[in-house]
PDB file of N, CA and C in Angstrom:
ATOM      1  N   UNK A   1      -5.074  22.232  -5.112  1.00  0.00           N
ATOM      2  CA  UNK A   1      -4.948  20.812  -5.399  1.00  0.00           C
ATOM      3  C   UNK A   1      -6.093  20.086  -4.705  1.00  0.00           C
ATOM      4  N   UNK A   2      -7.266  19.334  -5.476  1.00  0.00           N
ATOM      5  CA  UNK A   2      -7.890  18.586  -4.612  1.00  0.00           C
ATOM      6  C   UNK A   2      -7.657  17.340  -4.585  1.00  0.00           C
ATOM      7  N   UNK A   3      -8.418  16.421  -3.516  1.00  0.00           N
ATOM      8  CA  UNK A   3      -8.116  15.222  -3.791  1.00  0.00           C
ATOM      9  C   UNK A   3      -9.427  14.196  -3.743  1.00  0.00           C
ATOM     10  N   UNK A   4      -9.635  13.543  -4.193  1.00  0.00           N
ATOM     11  CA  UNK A   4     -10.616  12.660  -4.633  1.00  0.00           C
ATOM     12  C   UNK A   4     -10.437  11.437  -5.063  1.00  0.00           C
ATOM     13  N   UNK A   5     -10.723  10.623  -3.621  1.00  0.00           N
ATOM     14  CA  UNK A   5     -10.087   9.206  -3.772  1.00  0.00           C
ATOM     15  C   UNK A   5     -10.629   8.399  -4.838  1.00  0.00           C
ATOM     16  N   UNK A   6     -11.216   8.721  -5.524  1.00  0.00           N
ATOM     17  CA  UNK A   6     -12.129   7.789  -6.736  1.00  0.00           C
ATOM     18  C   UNK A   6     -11.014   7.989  -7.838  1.00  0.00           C
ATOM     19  N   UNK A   7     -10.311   9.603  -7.916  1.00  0.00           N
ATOM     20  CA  UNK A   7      -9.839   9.490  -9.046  1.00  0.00           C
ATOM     21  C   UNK A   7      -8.513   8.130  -9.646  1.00  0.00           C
ATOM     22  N   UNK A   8      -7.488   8.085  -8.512  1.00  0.00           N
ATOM     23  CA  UNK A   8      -6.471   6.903  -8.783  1.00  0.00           C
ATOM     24  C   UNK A   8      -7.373   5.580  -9.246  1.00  0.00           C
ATOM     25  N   UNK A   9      -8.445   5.364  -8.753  1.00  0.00           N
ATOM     26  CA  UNK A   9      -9.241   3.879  -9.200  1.00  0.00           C
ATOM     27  C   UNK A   9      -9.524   4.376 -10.473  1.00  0.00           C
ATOM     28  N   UNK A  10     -10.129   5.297 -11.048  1.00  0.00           N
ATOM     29  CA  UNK A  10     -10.220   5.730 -12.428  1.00  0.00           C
ATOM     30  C   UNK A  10      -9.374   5.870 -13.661  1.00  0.00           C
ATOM     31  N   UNK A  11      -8.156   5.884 -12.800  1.00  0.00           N
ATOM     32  CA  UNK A  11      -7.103   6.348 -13.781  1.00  0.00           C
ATOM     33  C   UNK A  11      -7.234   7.635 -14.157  1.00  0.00           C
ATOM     34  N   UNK A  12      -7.544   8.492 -13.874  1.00  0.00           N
ATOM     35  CA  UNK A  12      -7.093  10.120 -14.135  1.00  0.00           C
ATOM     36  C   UNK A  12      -6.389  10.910 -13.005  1.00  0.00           C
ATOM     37  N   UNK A  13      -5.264   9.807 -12.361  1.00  0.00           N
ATOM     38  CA  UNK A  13      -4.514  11.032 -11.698  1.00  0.00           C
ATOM     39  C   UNK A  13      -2.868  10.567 -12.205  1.00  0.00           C
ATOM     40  N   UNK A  14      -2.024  12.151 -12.395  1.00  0.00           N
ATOM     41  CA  UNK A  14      -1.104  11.707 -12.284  1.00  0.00           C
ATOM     42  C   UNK A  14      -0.100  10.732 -11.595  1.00  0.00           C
ATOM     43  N   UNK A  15       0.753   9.486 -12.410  1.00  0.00           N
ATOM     44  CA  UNK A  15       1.316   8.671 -11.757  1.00  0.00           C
ATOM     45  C   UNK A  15       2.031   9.872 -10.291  1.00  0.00           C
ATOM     46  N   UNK A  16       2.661  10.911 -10.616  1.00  0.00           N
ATOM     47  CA  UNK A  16       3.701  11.376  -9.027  1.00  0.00           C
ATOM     48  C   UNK A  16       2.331  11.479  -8.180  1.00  0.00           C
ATOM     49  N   UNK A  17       0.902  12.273  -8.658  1.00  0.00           N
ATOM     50  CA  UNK A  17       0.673  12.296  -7.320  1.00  0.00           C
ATOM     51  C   UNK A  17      -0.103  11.032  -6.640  1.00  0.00           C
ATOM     52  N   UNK A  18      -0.057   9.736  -7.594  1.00  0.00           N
ATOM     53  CA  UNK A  18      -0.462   8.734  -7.096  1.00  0.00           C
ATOM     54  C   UNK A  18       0.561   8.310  -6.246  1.00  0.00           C
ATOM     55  N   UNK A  19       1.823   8.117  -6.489  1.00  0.00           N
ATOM     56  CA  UNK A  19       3.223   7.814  -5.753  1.00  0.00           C
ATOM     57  C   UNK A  19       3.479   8.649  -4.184  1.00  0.00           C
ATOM     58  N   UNK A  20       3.186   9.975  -4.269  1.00  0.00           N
ATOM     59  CA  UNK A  20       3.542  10.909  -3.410  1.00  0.00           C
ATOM     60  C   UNK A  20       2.532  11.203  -2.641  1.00  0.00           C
ATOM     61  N   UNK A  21       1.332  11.732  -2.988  1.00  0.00           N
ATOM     62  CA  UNK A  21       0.229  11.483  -2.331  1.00  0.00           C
ATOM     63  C   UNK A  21      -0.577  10.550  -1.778  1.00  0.00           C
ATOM     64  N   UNK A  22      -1.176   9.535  -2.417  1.00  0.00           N
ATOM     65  CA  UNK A  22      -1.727   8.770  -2.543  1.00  0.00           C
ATOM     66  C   UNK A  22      -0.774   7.617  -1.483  1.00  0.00           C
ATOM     67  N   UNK A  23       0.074   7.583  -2.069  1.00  0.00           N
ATOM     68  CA  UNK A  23       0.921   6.266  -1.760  1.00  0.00           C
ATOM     69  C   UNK A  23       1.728   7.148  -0.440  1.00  0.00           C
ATOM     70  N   UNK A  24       2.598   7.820  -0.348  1.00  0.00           N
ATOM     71  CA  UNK A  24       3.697   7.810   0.538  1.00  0.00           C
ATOM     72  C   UNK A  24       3.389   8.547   1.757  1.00  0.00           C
ATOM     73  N   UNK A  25       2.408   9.998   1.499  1.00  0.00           N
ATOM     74  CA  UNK A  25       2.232  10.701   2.508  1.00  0.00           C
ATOM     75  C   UNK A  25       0.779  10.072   3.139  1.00  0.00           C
ATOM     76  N   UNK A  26      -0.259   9.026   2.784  1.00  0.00           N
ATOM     77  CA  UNK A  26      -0.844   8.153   3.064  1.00  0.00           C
ATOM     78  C   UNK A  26      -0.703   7.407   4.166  1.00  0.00           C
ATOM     79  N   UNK A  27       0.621   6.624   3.896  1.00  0.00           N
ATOM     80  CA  UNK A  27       1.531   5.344   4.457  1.00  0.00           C
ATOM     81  C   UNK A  27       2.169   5.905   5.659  1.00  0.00           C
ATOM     82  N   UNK A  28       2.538   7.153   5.238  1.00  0.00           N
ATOM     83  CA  UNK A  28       3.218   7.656   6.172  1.00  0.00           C
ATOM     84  C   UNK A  28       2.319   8.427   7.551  1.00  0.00           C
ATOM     85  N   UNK A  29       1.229   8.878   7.140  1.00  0.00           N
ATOM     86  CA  UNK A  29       0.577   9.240   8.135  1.00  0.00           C
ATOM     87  C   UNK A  29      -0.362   8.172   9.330  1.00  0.00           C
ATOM     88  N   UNK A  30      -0.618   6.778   8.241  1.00  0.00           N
ATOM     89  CA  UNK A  30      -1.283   5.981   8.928  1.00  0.00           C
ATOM     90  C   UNK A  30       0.028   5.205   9.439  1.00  0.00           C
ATOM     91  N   UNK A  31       0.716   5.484   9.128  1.00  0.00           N
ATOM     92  CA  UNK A  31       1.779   4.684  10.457  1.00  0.00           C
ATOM     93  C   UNK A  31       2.317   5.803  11.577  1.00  0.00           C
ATOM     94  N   UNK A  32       1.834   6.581  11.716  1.00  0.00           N
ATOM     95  CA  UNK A  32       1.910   8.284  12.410  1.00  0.00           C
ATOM     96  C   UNK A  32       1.188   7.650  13.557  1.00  0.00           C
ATOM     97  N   UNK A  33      -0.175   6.944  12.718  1.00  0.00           N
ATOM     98  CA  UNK A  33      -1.682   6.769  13.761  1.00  0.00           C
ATOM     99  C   UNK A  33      -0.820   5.723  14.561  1.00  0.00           C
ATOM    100  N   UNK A  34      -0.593   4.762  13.954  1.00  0.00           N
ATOM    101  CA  UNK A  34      -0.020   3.354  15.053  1.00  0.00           C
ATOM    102  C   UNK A  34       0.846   3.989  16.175  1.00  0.00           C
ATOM    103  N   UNK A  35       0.920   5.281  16.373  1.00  0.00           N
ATOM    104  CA  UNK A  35       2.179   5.475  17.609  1.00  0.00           C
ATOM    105  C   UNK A  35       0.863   6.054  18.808  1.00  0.00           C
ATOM    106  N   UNK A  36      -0.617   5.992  18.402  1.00  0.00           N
ATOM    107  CA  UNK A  36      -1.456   6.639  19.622  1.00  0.00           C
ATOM    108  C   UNK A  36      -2.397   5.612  19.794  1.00  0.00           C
ATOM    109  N   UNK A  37      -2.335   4.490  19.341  1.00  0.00           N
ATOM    110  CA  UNK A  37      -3.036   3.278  18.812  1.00  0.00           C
ATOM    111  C   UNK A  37      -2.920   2.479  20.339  1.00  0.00           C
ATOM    112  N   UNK A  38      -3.721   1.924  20.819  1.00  0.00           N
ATOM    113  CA  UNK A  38      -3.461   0.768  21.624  1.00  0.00           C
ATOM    114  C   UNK A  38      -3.088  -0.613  20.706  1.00  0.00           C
ATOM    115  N   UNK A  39      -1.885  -0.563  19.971  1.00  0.00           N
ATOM    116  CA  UNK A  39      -1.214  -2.078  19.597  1.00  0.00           C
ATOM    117  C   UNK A  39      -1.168  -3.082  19.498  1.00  0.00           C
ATOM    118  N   UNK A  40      -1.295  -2.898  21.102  1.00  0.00           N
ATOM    119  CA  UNK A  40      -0.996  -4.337  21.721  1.00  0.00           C
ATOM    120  C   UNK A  40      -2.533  -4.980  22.412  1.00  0.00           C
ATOM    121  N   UNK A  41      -3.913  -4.653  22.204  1.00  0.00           N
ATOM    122  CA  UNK A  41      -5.010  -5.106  22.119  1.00  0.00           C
ATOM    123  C   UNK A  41      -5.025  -5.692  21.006  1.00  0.00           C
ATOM    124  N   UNK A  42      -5.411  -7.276  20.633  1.00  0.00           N
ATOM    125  CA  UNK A  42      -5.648  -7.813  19.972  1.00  0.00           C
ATOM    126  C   UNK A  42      -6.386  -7.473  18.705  1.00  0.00           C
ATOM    127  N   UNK A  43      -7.950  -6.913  19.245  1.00  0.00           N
ATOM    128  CA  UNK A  43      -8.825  -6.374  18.193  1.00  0.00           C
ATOM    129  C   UNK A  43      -8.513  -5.033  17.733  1.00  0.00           C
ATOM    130  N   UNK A  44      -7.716  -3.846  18.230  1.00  0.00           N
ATOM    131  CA  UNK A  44      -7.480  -2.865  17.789  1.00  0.00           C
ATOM    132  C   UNK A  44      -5.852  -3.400  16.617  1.00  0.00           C
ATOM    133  N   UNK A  45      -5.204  -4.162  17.042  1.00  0.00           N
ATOM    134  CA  UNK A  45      -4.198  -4.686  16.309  1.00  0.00           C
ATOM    135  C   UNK A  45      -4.612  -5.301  14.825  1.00  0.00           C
ATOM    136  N   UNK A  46      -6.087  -5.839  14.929  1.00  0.00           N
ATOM    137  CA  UNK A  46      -6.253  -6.543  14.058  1.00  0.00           C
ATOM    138  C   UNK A  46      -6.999  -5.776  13.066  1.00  0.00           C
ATOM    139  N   UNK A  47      -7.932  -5.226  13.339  1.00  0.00           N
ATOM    140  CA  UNK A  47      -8.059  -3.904  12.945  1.00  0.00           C
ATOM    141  C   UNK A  47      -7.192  -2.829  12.108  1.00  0.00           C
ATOM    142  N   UNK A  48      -6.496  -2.254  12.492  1.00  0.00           N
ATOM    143  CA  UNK A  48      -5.004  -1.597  12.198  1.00  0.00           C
ATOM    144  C   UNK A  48      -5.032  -2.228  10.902  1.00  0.00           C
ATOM    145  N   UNK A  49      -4.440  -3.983  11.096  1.00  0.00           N
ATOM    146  CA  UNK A  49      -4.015  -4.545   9.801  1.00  0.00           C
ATOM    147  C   UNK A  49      -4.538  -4.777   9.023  1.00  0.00           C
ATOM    148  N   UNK A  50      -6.523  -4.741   9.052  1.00  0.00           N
ATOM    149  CA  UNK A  50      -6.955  -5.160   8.036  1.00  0.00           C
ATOM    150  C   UNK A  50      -7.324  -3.634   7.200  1.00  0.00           C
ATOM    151  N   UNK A  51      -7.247  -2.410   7.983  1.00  0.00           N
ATOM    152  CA  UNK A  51      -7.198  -1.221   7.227  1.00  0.00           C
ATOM    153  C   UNK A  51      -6.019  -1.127   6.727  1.00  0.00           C
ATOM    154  N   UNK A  52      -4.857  -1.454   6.422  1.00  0.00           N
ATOM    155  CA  UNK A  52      -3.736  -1.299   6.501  1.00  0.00           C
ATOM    156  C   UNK A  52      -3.344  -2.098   5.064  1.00  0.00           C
ATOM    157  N   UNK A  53      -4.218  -3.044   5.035  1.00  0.00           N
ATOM    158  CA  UNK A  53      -3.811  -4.284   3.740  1.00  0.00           C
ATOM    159  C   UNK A  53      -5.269  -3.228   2.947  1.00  0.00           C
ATOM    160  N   UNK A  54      -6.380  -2.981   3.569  1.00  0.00           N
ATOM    161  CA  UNK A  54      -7.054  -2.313   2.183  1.00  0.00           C
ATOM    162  C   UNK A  54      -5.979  -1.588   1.783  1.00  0.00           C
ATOM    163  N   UNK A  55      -5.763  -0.432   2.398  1.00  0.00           N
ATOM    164  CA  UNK A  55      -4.791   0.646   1.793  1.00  0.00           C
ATOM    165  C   UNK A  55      -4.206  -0.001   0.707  1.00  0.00           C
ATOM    166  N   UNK A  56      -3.370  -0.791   1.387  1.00  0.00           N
ATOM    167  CA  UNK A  56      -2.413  -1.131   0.009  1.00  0.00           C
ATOM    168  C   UNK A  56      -2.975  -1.642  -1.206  1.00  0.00           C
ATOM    169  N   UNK A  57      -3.741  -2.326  -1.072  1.00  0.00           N
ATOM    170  CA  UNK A  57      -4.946  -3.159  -1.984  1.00  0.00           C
ATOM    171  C   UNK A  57      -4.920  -1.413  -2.964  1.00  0.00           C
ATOM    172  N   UNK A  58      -5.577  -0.451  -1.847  1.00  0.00           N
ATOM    173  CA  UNK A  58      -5.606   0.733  -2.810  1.00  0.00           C
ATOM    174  C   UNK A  58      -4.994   1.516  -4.038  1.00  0.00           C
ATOM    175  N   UNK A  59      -3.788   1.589  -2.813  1.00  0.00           N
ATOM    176  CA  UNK A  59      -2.419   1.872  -3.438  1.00  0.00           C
ATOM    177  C   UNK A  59      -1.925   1.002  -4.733  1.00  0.00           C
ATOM    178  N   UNK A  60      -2.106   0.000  -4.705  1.00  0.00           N
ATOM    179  CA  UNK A  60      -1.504  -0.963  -5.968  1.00  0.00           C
ATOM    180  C   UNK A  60      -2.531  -0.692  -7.156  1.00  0.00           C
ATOM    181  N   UNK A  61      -4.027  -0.650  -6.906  1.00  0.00           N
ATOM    182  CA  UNK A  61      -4.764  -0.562  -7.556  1.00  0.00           C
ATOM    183  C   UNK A  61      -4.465   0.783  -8.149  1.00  0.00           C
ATOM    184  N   UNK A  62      -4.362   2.120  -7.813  1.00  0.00           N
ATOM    185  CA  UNK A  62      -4.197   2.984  -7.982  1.00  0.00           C
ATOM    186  C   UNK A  62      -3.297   3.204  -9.133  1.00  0.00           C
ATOM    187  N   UNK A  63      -1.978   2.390  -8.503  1.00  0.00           N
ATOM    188  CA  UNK A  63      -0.827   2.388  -9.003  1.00  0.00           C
ATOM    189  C   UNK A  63      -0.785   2.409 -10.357  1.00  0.00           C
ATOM    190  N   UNK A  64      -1.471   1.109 -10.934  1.00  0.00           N
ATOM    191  CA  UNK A  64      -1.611   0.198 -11.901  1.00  0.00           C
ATOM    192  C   UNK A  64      -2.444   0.954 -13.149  1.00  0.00           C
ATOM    193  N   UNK A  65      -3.695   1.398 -11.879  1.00  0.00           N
ATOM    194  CA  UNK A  65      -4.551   2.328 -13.237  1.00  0.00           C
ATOM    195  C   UNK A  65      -3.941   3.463 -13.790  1.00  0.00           C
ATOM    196  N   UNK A  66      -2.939   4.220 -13.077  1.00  0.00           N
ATOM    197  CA  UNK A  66      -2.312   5.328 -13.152  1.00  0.00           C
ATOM    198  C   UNK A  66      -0.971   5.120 -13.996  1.00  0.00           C
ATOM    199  N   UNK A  67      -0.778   3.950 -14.448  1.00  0.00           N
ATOM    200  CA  UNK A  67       0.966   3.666 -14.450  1.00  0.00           C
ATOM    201  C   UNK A  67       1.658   5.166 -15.581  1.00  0.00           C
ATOM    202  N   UNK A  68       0.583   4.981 -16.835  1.00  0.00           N
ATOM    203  CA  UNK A  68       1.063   5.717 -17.861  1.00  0.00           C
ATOM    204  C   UNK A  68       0.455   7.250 -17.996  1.00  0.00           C
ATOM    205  N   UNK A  69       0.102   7.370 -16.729  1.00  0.00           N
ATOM    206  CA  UNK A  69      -0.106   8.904 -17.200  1.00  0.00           C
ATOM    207  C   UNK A  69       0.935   9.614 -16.416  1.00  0.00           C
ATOM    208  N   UNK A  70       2.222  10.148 -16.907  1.00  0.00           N
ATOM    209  CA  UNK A  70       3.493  10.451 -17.197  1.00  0.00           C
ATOM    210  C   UNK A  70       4.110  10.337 -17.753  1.00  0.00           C
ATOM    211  N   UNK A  71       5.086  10.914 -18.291  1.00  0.00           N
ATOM    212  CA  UNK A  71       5.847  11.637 -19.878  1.00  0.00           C
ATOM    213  C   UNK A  71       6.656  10.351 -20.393  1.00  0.00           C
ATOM    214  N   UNK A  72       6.806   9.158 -19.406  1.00  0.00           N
ATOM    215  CA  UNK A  72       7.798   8.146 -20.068  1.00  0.00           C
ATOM    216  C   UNK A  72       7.187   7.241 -19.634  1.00  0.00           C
ATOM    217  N   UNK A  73       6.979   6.528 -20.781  1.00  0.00           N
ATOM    218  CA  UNK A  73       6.253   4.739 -20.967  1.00  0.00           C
ATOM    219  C   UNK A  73       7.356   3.904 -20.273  1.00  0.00           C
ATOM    220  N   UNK A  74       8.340   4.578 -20.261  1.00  0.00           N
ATOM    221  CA  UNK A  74       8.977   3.144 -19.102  1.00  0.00           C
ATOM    222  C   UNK A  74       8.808   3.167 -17.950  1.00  0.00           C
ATOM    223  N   UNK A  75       8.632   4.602 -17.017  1.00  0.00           N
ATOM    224  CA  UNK A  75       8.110   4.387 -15.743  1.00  0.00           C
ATOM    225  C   UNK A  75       7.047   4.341 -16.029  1.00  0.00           C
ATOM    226  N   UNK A  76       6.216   3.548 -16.591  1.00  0.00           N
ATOM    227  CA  UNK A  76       5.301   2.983 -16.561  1.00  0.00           C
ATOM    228  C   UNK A  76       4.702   1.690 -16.285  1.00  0.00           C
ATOM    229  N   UNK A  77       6.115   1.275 -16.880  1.00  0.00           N
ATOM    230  CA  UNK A  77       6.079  -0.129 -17.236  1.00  0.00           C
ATOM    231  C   UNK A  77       6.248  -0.582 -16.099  1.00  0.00           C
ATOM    232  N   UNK A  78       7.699   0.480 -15.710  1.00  0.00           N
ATOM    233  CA  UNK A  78       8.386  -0.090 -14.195  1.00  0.00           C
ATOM    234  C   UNK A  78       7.355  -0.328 -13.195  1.00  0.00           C
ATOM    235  N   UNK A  79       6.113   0.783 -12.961  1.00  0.00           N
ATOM    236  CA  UNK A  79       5.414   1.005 -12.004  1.00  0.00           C
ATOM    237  C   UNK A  79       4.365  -0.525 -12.263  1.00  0.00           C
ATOM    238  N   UNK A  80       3.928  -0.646 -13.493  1.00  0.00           N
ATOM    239  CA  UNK A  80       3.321  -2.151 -13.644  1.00  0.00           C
ATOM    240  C   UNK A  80       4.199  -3.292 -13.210  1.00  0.00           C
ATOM    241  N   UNK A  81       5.382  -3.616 -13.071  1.00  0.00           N
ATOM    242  CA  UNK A  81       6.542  -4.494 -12.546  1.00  0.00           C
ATOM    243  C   UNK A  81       6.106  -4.564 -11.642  1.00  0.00           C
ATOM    244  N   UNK A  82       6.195  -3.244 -10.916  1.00  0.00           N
ATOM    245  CA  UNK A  82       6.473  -3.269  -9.466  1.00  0.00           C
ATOM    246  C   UNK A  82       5.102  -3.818  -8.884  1.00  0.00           C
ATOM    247  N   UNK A  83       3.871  -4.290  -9.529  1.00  0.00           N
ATOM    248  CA  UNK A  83       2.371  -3.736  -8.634  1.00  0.00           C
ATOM    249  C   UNK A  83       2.540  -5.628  -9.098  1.00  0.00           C
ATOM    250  N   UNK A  84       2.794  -5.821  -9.971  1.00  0.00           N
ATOM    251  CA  UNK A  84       3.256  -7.315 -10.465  1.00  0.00           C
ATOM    252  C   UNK A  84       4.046  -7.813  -9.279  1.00  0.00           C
ATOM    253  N   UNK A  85       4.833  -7.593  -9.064  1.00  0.00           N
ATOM    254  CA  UNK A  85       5.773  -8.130  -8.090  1.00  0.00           C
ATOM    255  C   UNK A  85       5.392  -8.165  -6.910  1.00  0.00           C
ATOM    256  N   UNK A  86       4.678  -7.079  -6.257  1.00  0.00           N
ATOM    257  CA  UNK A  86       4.263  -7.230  -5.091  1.00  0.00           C
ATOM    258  C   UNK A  86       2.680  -7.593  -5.004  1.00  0.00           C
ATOM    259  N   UNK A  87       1.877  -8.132  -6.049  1.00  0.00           N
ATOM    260  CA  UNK A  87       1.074  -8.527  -5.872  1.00  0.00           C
ATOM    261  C   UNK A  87       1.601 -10.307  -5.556  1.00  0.00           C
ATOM    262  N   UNK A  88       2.115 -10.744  -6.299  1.00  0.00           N
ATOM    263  CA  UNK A  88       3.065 -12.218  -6.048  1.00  0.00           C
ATOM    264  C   UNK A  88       3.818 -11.871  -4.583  1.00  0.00           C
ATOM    265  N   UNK A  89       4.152 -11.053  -4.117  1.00  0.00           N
ATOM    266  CA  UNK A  89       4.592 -11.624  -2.894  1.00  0.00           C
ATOM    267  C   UNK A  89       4.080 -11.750  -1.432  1.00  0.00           C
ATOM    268  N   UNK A  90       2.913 -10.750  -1.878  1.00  0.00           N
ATOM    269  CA  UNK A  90       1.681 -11.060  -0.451  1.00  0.00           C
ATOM    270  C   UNK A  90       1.356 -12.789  -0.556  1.00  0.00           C
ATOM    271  N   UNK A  91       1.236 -13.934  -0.851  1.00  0.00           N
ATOM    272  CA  UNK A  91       0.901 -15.261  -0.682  1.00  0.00           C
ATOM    273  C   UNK A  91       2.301 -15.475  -0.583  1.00  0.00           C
ATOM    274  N   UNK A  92       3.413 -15.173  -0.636  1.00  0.00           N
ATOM    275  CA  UNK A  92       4.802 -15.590   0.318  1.00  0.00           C
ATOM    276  C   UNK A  92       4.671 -15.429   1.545  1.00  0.00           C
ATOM    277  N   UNK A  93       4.330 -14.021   1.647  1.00  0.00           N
ATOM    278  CA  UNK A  93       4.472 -13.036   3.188  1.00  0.00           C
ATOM    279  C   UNK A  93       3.351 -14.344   4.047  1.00  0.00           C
ATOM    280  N   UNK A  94       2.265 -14.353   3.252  1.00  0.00           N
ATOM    281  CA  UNK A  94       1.016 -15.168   4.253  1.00  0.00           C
ATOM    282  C   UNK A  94       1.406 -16.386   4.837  1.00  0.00           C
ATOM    283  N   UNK A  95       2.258 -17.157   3.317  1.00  0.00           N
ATOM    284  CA  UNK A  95       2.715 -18.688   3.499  1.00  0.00           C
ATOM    285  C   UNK A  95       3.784 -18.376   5.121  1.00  0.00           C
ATOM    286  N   UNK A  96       4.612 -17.422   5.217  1.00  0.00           N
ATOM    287  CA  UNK A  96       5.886 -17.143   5.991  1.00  0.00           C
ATOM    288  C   UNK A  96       5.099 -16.887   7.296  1.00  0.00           C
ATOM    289  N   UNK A  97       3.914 -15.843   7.022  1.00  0.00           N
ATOM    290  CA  UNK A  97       3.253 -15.225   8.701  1.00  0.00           C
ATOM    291  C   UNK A  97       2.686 -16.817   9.690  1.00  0.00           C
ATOM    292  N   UNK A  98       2.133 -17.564   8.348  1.00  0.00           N
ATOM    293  CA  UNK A  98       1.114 -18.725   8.719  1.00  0.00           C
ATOM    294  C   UNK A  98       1.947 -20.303   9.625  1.00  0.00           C
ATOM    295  N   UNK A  99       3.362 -20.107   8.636  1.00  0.00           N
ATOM    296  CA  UNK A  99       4.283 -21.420   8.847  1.00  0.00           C
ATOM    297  C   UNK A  99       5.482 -20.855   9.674  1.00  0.00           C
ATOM    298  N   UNK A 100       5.685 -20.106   9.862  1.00  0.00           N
ATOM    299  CA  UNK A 100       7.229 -19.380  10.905  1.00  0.00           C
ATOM    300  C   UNK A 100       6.223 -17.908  11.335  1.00  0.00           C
ATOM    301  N   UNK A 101       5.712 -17.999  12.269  1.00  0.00           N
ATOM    302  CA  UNK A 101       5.285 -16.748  12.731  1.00  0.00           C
ATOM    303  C   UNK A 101       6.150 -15.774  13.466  1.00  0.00           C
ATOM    304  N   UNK A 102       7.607 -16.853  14.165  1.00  0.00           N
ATOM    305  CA  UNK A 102       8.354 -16.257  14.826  1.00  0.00           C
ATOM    306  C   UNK A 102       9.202 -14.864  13.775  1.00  0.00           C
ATOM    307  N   UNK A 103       8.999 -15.643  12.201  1.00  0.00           N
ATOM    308  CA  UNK A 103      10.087 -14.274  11.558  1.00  0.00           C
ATOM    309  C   UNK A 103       8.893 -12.941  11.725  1.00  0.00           C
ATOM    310  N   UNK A 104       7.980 -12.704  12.200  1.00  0.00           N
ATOM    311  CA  UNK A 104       7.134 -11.025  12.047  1.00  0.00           C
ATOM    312  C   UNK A 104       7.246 -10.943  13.123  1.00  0.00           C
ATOM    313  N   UNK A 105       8.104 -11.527  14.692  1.00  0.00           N
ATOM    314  CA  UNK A 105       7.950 -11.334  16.237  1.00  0.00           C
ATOM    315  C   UNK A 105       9.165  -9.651  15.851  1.00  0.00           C
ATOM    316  N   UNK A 106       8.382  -9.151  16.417  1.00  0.00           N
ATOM    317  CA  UNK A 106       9.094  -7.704  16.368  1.00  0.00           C
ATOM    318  C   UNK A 106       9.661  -7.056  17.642  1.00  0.00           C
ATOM    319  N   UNK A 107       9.817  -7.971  18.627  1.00  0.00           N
ATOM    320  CA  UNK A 107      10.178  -7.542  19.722  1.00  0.00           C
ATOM    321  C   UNK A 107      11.360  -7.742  19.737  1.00  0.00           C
ATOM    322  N   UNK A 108      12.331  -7.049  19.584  1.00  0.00           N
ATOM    323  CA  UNK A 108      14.268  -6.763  19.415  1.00  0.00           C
ATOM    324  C   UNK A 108      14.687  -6.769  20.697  1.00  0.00           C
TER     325      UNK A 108
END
């Protein structure tokens, strides 16, 4: 299996291994990194997040080009919903981080 990050921007990879690869074991490893990360430095924090929003930028993009290459046009569709939907809710999240900063205080 190789992998070749150009292909999801192209549209020639399968939607699962855009989902599974691409997307989950991705997500999952760069939040692996945040546990050896100095955090709580401002510029390494800020950092973190602005690699963190490309990714996803990636991931959606990916998503989108990829939706229909798999056996059913409705997870297709679904997967276009979904890149729809969460493209509309990053300018909520911003409006919410910018005007109540206290709801992202993560200290429990």
């Amino acid at each position: 299996m190789t992998l070749s990050i150009w292909e999801p921007l192209q549209g020639r990879t399968p939607l699962w291994k855009v989902v599974w690869v691409y997307g989950f074991a991705v997500s999952l490893a760069y939040a692996l990194l945040a546990l050896v990360l100095p955090l709580e430095n401002p510029v390494v924090a800020r950092v973190y997040t602005l690699i963190g929003l490309l990714i996803g930028l990636y991931q959606l993009i990916g998503l989108w080009k990829c939706a229909f290459n798999c056996r059913s046009r409705a997870w297709g569709l679904l997967v276009r919903i979904s890149v729809i939907a969460s493209l509309l809710f990053i300018p909520v999240c911003i409006y919410l981080f910018a005007t109540q900063p206290a709801l992202f205080d993560l200290d429990l």
